[in-house]
Protein backbone atom coordinates (compact mmCIF):
# COMPACT_ATOMS: atom_id res chain seq x y z
CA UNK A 1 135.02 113.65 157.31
CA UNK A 2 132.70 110.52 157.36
CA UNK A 3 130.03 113.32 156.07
CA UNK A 4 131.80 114.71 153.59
CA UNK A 5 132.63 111.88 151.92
CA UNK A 6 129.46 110.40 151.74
CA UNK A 7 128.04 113.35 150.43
CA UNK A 8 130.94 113.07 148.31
CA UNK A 9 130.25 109.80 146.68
CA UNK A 10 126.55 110.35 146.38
CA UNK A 11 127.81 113.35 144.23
CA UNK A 12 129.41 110.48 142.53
CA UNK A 13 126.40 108.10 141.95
CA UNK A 14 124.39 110.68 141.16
CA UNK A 15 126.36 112.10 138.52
CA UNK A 16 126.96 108.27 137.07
CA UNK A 17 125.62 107.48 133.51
CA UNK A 18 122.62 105.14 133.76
CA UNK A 19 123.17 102.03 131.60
CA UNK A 20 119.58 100.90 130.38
CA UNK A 21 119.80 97.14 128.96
CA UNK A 22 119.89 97.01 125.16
CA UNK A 23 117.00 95.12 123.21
CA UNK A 24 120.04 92.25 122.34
CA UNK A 25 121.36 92.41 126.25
CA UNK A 26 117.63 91.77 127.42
CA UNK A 27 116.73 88.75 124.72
CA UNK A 28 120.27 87.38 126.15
CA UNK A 29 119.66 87.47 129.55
CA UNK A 30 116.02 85.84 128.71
CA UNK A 31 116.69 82.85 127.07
CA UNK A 32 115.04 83.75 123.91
CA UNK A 33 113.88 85.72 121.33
CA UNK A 34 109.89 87.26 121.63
CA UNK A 35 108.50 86.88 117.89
CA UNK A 36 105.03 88.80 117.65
CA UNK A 37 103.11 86.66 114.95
CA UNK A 38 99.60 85.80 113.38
CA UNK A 39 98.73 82.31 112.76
CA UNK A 40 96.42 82.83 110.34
CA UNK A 41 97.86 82.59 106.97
CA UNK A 42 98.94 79.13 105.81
CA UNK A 43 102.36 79.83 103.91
CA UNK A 44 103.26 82.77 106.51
CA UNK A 45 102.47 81.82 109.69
CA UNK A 46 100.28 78.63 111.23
CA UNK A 47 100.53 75.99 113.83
CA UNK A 48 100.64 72.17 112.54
CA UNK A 49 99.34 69.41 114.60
CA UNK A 50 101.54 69.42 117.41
CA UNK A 51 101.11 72.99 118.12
CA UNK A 52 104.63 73.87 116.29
CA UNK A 53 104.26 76.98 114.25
CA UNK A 54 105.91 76.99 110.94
CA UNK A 55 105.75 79.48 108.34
CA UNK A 56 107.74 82.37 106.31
CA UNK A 57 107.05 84.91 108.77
CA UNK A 58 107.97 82.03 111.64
CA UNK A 59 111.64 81.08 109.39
CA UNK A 60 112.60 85.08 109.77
CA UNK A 61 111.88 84.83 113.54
CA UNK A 62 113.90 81.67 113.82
CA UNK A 63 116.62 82.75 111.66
CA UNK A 64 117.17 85.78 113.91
CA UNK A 65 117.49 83.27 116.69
CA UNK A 66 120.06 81.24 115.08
CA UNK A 67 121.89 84.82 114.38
CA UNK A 68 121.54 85.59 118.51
CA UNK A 69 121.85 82.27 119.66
CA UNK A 70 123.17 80.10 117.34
CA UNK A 71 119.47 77.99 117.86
CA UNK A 72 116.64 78.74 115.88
CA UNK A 73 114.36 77.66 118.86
CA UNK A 74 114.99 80.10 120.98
CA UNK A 75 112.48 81.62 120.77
CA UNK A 76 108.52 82.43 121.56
CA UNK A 77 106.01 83.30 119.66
CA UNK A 78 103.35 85.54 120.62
CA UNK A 79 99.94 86.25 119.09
CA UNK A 80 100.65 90.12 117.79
CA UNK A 81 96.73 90.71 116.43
CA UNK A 82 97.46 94.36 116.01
CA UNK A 83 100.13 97.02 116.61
CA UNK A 84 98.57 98.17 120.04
CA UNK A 85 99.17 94.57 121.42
CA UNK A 86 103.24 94.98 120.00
CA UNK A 87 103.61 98.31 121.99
CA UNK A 88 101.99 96.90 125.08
CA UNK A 89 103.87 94.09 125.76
CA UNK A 90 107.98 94.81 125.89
CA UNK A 91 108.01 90.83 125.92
CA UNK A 92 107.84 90.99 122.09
CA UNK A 93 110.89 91.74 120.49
CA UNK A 94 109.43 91.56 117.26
CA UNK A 95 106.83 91.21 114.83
CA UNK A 96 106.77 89.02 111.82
CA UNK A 97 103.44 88.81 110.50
CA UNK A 98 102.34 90.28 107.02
CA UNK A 99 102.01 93.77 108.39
CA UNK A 100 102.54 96.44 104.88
CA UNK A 101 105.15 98.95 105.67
CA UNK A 102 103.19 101.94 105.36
CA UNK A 103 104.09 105.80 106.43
CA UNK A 104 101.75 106.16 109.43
CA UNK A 105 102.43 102.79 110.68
CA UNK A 106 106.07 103.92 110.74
CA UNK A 107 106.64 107.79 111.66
CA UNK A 108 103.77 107.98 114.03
CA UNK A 109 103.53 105.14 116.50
CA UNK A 110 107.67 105.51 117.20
CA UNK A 111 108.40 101.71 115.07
CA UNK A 112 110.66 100.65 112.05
CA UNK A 113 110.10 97.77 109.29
CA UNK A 114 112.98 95.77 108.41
CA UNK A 115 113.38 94.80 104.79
CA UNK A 116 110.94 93.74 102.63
CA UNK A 117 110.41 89.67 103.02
CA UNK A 118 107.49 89.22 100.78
CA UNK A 119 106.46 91.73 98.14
CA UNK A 120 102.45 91.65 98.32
CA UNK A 121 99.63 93.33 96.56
CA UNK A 122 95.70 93.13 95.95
CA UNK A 123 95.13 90.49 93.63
CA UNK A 124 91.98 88.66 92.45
CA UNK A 125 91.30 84.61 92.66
CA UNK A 126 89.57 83.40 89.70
CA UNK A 127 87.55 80.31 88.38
CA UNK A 128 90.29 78.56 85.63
CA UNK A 129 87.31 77.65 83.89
CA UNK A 130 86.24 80.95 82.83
CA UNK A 131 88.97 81.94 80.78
CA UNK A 132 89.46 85.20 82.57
CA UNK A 133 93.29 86.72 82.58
CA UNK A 134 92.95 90.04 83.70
CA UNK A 135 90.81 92.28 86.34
CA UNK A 136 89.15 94.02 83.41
CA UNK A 137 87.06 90.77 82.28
CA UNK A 138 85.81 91.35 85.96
CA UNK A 139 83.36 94.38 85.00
CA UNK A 140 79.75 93.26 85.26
CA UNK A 141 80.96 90.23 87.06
CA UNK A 142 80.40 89.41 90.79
CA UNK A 143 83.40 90.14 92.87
CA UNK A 144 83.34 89.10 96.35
CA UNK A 145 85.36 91.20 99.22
CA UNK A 146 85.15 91.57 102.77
CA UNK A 147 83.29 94.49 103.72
CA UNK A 148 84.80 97.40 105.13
CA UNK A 149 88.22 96.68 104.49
CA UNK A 150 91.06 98.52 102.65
CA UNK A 151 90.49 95.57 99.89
CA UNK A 152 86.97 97.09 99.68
CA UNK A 153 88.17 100.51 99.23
CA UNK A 154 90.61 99.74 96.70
CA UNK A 155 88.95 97.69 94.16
CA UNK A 156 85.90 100.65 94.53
CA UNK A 157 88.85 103.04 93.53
CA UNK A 158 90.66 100.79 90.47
CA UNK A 159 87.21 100.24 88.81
CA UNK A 160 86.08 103.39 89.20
CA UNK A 161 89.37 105.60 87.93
CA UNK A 162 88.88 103.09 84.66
CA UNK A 163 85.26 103.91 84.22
CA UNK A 164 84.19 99.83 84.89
CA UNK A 165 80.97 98.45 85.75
CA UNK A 166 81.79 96.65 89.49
CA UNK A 167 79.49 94.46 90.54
CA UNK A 168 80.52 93.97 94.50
CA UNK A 169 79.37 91.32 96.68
CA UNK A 170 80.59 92.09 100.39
CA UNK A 171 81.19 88.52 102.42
CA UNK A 172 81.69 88.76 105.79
CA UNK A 173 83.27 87.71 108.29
CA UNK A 174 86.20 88.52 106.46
CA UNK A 175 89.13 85.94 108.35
CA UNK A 176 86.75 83.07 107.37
CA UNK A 177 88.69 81.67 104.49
CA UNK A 178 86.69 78.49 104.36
CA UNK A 179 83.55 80.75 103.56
CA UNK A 180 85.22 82.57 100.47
CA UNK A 181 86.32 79.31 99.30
CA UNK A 182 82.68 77.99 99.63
CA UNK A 183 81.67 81.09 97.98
CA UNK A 184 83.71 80.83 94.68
CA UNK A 185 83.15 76.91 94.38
CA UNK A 186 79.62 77.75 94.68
CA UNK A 187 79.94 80.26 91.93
CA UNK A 188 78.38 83.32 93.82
CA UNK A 189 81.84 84.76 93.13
CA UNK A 190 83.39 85.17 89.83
CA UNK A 191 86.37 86.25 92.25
CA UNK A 192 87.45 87.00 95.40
CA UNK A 193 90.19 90.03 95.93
CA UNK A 194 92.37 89.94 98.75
CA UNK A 195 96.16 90.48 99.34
CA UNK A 196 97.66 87.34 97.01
CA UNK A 197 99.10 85.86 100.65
CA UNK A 198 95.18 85.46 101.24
CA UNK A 199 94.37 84.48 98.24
CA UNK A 200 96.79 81.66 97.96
CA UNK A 201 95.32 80.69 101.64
CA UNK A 202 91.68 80.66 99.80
CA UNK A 203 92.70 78.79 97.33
CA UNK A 204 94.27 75.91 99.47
CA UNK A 205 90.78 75.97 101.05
CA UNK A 206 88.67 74.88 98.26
CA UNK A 207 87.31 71.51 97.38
CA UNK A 208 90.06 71.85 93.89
CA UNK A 209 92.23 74.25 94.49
CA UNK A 210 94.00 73.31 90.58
CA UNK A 211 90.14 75.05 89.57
CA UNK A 212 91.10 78.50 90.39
CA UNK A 213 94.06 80.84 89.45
CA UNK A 214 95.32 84.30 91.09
CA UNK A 215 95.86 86.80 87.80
CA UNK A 216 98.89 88.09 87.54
CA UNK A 217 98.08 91.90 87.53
CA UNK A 218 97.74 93.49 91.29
CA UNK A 219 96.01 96.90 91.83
CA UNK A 220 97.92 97.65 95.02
CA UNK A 221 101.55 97.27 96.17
CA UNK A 222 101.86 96.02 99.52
CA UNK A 223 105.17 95.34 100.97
CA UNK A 224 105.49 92.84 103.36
CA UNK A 225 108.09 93.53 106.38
CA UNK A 226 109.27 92.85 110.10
CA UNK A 227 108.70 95.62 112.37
CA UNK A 228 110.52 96.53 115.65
CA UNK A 229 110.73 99.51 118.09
CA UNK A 230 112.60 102.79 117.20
CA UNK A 231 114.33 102.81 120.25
CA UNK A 232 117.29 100.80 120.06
CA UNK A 233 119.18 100.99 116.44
CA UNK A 234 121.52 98.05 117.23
CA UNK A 235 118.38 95.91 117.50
CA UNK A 236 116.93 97.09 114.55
CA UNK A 237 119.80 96.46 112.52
CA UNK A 238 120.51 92.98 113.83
CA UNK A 239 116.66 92.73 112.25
CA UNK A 240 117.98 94.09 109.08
CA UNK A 241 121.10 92.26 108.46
CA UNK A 242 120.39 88.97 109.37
CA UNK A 243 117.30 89.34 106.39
CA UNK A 244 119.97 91.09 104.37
CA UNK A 245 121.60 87.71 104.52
CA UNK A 246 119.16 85.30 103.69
CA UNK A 247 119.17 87.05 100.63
CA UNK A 248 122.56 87.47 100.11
CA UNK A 249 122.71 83.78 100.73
CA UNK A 250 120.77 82.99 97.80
CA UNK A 251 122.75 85.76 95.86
CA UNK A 252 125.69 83.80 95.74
CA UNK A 253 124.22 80.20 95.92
CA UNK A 254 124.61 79.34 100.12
CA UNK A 255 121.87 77.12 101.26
CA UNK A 256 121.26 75.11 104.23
CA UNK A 257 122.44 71.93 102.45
CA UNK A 258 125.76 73.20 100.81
CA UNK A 259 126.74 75.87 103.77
CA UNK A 260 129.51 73.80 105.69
CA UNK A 261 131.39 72.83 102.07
CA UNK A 262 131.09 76.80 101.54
CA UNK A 263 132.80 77.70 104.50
CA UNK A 264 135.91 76.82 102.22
CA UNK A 265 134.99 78.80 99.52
CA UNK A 266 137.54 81.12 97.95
CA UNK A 267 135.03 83.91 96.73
CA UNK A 268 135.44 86.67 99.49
CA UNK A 269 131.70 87.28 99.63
CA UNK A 270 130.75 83.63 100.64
CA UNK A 271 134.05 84.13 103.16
CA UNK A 272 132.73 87.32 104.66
CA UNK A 273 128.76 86.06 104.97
CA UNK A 274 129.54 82.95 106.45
CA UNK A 275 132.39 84.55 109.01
CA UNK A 276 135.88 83.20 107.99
CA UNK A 277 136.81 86.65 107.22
CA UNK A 278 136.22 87.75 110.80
CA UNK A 279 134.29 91.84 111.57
CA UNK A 280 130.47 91.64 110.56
CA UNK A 281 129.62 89.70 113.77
CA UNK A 282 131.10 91.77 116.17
CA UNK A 283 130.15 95.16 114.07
CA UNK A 284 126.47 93.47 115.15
CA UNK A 285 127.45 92.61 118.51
CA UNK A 286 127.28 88.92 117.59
CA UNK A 287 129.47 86.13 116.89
CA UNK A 288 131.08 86.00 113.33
CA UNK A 289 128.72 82.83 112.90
CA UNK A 290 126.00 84.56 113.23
CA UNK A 291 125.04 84.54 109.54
CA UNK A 292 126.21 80.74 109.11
CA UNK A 293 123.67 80.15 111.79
CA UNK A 294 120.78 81.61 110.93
CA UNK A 295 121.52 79.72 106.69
CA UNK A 296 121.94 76.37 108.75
CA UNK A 297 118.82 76.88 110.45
CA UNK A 298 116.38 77.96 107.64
CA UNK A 299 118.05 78.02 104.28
CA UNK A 300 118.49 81.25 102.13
CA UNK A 301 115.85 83.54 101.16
CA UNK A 302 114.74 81.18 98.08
CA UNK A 303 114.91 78.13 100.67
CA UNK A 304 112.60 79.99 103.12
CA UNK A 305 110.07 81.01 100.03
CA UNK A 306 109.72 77.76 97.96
CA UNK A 307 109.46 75.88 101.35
CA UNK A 308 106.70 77.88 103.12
CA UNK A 309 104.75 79.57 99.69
CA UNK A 310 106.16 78.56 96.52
CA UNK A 311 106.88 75.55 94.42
CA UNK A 312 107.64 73.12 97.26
CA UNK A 313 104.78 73.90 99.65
CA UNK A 314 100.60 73.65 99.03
CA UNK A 315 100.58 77.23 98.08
CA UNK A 316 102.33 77.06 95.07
CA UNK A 317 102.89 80.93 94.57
CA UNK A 318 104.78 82.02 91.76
CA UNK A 319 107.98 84.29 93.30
CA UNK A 320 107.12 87.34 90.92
CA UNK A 321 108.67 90.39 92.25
CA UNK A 322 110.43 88.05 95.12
CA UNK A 323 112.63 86.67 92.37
CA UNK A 324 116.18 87.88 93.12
CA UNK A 325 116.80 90.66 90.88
CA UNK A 326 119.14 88.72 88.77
CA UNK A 327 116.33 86.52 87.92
CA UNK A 328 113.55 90.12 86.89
CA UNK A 329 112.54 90.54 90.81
CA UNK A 330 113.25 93.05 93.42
CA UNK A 331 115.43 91.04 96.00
CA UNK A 332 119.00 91.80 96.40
CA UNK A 333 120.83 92.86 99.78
CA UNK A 334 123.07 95.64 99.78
CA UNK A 335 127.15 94.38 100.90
CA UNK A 336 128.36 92.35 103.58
CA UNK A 337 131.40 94.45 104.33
C-alpha cells in the first residue's frame, strides 16, 4: 500500500505544472532592478563625481524602479556595451542605452524595444561662423566621420543619391569625443556627422561650444528605445507602461513638483494615472501607485528631457520630434484605462 501510494504521488509531482519565476517575481525577490547602460553619452547616460550615474537613459531605469518599488534606487546599473553582453547575463533586466530599434535587432536575437524615449537621427555639427544651414552647403567641404561605421555608410549614401561632391575625412577612434571636438575647433572639419545625441556630446566638448550648431535636417531616423527579453510579456509591458506614463504625465500637466496637489484632481485621467481610481496597478501586477511613484521620482517625460538634454542641462538640445504631439512632435501615450 506504502508502494502504491508513493508511486502514486510521484504520479502526482510529476504531472504538477512547473512555476518558473517571472522577470517582476525575480527583481522582487532581489532587491532591485538590473539596468543595462552605457556611460558614454553626457545627456543619456554618465557617472558624475561621486560615481552616481545620472542621465535620460538612467531616469527611465529609475522610474521603473519607483513603478516596482516605490524607490528609484533600487536599482544597478550594469555596463551593457553590446547586445551579446544583455543576453549573457540574466542579471540585467534591462537595457537603457541609445540602442535604435531596428528589425534584426528585434525579430532575430528573441528581444523587444519599449517605446520610443528619444527620437534620434544622423545629423551634422557645424562651425556658427560659417553661415552653413543645411547638409547641402557641405559638398566640397570636409566632413569628418568615424570610419567604418553606419554614420560612414550613410552620409556616402545621402550625398551620393543627390549627385554631391563629399569630401570625407575618416577620424578614428570613433568614442573619442574630445578628438572630434579638437578636430572641428581646429578647422580640419567643416563638420562632424554623428547621431545628434553624439553630436550634442561633441559639442559640450569643445573649447566654445556657443561656436558650433547641429542643423536641423537629419539624413537618418533613428529611434531611440529600451529593450528587454521576449520571454516574459508582463515584464515587457511593465517596461512599456511605466514610459507610457511619463508621457502621459506631461500630457495632462503632472510633474514631480505639482503630483501630490494632483492626486485631488477631478479630471479622471490625472485620477486614473496617479491611482485614486484603483485597476492599472494591479492589471500590471503592481501597486496602484506605481505611476505616482515613478512621476515623484523623475518628473514627466518633459521633466526627464529638459533636465538631462534640453534647455535646463549643458546640452541644450532642441526637443524637435520629442515635443509632445500637441506641441508638432511625435510623443503621446496611448490610454490609461
Amino acid at each position: 500500500m506504502k508502494a502504491l501510494f508513493g508511486v502514486a504521488l510521484l504520479l502526482t509531482i510529476a504531472g504538477a505544472p512547473f512555476h518558473a519565476a517571472s522577470r517582476l517575481e525575480t527583481i522582487q525577490r532581489r532587491g532591485h532592478l538590473g539596468c543595462g547602460v552605457e556611460p558614454a553619452v553626457a545627456g543619456f547616460a554618465e557617472t558624475d563625481a561621486q560615481g552616481r550615474y545620472r542621465g535620460l537613459d538612467i531616469d527611465i531605469c529609475r522610474a521603473l524602479a519607483a513603478a516596482i518599488f516605490g524607490a528609484p534606487d533600487n536599482v544597478t546599473f550594469v555596463p551593457a556595451p553590446t547586445v551579446a553582453a544583455f543576453l549573457a547575463n540574466d542579471d540585467i533586466d534591462v537595457v537603457s542605452r541609445r540602442l535604435t530599434w531596428e528589425l534584426q535587432r528585434e525579430a532575430s536575437l528573441g528581444l523587444l524595444f519599449g517605446p520610443i524615449t528619444f527620437y534620434d537621427g544622423q545629423g551634422f555639427l557645424v562651425a556658427r561662423k560659417l553661415a552653413i544651414t543645411e547638409p547641402r552647403q557641405l559638398a566640397g567641404q570636409p566632413v569628418c566621420v568615424a570610419g567604418g561605421t553606419n554614420f560612414e555608410f550613410a552620409l556616402g549614401a545621402w550625398f551620393g543619391a543627390r549627385h554631391l561632391d563629399l569630401k570625407k575625412t575618416v577620424i578614428d577612434p570613433a568614442s573619442t569625443f574630445g578628438a572630434v571636438a579638437d578636430s572641428l575647433d581646429a578647422g580640419r572639419c567643416t563638420a562632424y556627422t554623428a547621431d545628434v545625441s553624439d553630436l550634442a556630446a561633441i559639442r559640450g566638448k569643445a573649447a566654445r561650444p556657443a561656436d558650433f550648431d547641429i542643423l536641423a535636417e537629419q539624413i537618418s531616423r533613428e529611434p531611440l528605445a529600451p529593450l528587454v527579453r521576449q520571454d516574459d510579456p508582463q515584464f515587457f509591458t511593465i517596461v512599456r507602461w511605466t514610459i507610457f506614463a511619463l508621457i502621459n504625465a506631461e500630457e495632462l500637466d503632472v510633474t514631480s513638483k505639482n503630483v501630490d496637489k494632483m492626486l485631488q484632481s477631478q479630471d479622471v485621467d490625472v485620477q486614473r494615472l496617479l491611482g485614486v481610481v484603483a485597476g492599472n496597478g494591479k492589471a500590471l501586477g503592481l501597486t496602484d501607485r506605481w505611476a505616482y511613484n515613478a512621476i515623484k521620482a523623475v518628473g514627466n517625460y518633459g521633466e526627464i528631457f529638459d533636465r538631462n538634454v534640453g534647455r535646463d542641462s549643458p546640452i541644450k538640445l532642441e526637443r524637435g520630434f520629442n515635443r509632445l504631439w500637441s506641441a508638432g512632435g511625435l510623443m503621446y501615450a496611448p490610454p490609461l484605462r
